[in-house]
N, C-alpha and C. Protein backbone atom coordinates (compact mmCIF):
# COMPACT_ATOMS: atom_id res chain seq x y z
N UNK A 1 0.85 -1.18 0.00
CA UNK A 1 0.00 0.00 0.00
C UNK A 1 0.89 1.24 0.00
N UNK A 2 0.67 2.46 -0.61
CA UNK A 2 1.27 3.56 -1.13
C UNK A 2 1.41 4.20 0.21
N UNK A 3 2.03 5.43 0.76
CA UNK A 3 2.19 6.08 1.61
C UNK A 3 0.70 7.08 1.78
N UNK A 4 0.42 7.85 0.83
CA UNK A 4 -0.83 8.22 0.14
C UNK A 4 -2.23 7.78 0.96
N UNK A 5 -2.37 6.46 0.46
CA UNK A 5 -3.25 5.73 0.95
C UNK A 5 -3.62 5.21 1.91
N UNK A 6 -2.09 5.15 2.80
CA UNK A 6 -1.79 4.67 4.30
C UNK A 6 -2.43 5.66 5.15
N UNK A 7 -1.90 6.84 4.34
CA UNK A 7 -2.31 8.20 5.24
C UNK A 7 -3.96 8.36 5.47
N UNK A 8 -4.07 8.02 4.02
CA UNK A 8 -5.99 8.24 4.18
C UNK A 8 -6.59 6.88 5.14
N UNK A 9 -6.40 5.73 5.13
CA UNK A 9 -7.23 5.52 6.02
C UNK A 9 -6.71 5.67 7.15
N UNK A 10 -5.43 6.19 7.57
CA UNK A 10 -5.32 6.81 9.08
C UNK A 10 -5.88 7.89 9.61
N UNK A 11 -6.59 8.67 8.73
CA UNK A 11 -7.46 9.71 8.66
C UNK A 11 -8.84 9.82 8.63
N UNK A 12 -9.23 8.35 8.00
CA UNK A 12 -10.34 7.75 7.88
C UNK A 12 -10.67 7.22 9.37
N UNK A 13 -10.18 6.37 10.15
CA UNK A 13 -9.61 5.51 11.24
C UNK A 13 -10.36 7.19 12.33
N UNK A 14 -8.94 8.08 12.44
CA UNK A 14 -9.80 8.69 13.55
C UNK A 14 -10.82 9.84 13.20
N UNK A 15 -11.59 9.53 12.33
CA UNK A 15 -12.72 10.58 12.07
C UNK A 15 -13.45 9.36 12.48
N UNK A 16 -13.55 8.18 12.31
CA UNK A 16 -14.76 6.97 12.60
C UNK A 16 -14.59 7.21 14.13
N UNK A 17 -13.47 6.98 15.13
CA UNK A 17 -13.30 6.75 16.41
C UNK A 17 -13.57 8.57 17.12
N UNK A 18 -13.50 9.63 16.89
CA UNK A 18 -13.91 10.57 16.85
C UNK A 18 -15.92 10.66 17.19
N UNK A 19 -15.85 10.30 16.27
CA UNK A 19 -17.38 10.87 15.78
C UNK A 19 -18.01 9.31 16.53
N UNK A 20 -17.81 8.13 16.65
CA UNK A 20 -17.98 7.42 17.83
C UNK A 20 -17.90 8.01 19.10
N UNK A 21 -17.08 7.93 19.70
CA UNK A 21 -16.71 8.56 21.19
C UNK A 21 -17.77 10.23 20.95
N UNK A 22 -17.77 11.09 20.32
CA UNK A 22 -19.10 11.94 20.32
C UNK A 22 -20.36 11.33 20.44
N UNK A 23 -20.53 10.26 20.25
CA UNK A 23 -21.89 9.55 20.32
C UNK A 23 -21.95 8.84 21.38
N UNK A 24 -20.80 9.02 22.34
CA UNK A 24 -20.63 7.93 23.39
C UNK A 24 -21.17 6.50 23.33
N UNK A 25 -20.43 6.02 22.34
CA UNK A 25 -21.30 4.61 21.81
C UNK A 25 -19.90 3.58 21.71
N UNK A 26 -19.89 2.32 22.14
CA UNK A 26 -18.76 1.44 22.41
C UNK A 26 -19.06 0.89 20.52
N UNK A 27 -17.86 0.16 20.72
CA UNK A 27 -17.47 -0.15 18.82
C UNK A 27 -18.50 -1.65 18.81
N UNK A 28 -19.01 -2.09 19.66
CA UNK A 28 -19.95 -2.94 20.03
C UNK A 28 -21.22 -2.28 19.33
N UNK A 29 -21.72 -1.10 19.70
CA UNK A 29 -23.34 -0.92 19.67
C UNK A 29 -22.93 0.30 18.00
N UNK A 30 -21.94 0.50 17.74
CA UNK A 30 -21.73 1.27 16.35
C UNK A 30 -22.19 0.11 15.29
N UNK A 31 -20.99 -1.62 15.71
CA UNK A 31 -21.45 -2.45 15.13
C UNK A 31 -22.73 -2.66 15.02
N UNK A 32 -23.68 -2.87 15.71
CA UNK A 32 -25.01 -3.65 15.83
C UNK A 32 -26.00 -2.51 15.22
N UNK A 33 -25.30 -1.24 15.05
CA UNK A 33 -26.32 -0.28 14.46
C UNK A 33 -25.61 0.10 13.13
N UNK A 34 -24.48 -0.87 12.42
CA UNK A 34 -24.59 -0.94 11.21
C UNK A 34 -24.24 -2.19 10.19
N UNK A 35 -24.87 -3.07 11.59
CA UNK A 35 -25.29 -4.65 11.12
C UNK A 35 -23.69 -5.34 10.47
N UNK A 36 -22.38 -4.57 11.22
CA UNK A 36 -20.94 -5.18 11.03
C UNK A 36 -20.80 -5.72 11.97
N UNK A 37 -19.45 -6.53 12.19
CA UNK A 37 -18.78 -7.01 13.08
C UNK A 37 -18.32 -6.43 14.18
N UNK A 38 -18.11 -6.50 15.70
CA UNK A 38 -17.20 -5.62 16.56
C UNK A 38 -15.68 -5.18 15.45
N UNK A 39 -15.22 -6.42 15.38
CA UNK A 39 -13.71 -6.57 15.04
C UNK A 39 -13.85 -6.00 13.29
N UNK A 40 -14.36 -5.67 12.89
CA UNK A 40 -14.71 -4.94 11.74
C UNK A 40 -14.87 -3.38 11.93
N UNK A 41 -15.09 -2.78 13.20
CA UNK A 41 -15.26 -1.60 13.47
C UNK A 41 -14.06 -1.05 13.92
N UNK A 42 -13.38 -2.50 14.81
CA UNK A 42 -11.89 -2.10 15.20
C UNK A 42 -11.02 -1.97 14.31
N UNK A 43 -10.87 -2.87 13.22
CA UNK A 43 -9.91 -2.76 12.60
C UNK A 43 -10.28 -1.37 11.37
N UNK A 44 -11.04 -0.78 11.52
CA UNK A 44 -11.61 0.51 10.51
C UNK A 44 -10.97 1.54 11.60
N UNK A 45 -11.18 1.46 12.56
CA UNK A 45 -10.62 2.61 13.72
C UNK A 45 -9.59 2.34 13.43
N UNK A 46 -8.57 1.32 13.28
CA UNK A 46 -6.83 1.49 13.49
C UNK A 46 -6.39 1.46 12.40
N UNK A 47 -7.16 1.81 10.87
CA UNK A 47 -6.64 2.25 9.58
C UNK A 47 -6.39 0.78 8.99
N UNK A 48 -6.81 -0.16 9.41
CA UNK A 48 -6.30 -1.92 8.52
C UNK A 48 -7.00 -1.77 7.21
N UNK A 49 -8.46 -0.96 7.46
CA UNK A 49 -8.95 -1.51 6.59
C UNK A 49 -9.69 -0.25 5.52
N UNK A 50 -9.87 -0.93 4.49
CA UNK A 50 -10.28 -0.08 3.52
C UNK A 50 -11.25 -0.36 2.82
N UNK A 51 -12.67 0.79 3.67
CA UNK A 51 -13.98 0.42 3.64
C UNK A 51 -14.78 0.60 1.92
N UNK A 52 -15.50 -0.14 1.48
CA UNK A 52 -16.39 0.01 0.13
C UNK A 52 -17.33 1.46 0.45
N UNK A 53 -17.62 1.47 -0.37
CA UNK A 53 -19.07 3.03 -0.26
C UNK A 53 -19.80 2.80 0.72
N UNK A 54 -20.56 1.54 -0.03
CA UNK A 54 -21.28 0.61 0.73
C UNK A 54 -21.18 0.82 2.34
N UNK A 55 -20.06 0.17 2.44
CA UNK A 55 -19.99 0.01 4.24
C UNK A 55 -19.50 1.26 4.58
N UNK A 56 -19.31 2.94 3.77
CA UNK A 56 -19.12 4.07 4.35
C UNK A 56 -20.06 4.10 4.85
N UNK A 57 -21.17 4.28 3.84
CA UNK A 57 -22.42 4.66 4.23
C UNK A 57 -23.13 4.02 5.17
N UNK A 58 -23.14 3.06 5.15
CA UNK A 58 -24.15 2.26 6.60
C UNK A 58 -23.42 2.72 7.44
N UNK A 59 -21.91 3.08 7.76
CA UNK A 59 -20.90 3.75 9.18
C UNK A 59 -21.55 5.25 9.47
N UNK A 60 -21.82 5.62 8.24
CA UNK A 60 -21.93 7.14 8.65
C UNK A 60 -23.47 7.13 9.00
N UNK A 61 -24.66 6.04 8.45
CA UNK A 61 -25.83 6.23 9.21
C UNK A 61 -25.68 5.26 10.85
N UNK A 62 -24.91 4.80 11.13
CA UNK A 62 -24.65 4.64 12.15
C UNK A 62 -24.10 5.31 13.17
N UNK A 63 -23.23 6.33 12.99
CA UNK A 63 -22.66 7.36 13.10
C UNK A 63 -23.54 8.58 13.19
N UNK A 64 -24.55 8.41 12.65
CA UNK A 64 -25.53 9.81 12.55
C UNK A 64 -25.05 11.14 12.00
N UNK A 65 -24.23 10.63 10.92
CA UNK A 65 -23.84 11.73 10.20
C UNK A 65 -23.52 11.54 8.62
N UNK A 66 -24.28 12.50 8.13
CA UNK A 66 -24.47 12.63 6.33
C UNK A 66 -22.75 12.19 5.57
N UNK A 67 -23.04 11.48 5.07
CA UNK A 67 -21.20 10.71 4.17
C UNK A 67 -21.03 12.18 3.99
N UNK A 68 -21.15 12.74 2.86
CA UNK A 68 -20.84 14.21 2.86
C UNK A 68 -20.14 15.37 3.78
N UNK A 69 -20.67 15.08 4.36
CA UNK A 69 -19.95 15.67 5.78
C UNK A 69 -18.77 15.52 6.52
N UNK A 70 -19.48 13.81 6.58
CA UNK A 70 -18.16 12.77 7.26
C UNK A 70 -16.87 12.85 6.17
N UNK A 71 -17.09 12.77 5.22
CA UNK A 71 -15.65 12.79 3.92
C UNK A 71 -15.23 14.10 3.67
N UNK A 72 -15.78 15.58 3.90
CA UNK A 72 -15.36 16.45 3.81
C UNK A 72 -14.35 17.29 5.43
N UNK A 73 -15.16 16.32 6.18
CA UNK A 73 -14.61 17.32 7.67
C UNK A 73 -13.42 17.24 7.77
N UNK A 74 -12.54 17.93 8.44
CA UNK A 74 -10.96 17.93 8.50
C UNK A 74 -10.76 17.02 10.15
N UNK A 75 -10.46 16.34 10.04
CA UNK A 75 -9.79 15.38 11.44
C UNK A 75 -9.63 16.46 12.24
N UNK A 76 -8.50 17.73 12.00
CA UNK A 76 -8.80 18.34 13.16
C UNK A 76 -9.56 18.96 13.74
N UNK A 77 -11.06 19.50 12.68
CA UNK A 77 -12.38 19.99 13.06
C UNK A 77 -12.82 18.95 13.74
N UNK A 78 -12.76 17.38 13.35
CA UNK A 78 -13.31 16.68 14.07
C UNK A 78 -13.01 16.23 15.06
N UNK A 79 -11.85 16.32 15.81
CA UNK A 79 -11.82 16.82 17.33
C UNK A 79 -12.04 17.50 18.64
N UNK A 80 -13.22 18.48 17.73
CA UNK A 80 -13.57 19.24 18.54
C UNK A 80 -14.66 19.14 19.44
């Protein structure tokens, strides 16, 4: 995998664990409210993995937030 790409889902990784922990919701009940795995949510938080549209979108309605949004926000806005 490219450096590039490494970077994006490490970027990807803490905008998911971000915008979780705002929802005060364990990677348990993110799973079950977007019909994934625990260990599918973990390994998306620590950048392993590299999600389809598909499974953006069911994250971000799990997440309670518009893909649009979620793919435009800057990691460090989303720390706030």
């Amino acid at each position: 995998m490219e450096k590039n790409e490494e970077d994006l889902l490490t970027q990807l990784a803490k905008k998911i664990k971000i915008q979780r922990t705002r929802l005060n919701i364990s990677q348990e009940k993110l799973a079950e409210k977007c019909d994934f795995d625990r260990t599918y949510i973990s390994l998306l938080e620590r950048g392993k993995r590299n999600p389809s549209y598909l499974s953006l979108k069911n994250l971000c309605i799990g997440l309670e937030i518009d893909l649009a949004e979620f793919l435009k926000e800057d990691v460090s806005d989303a720390s706030r």
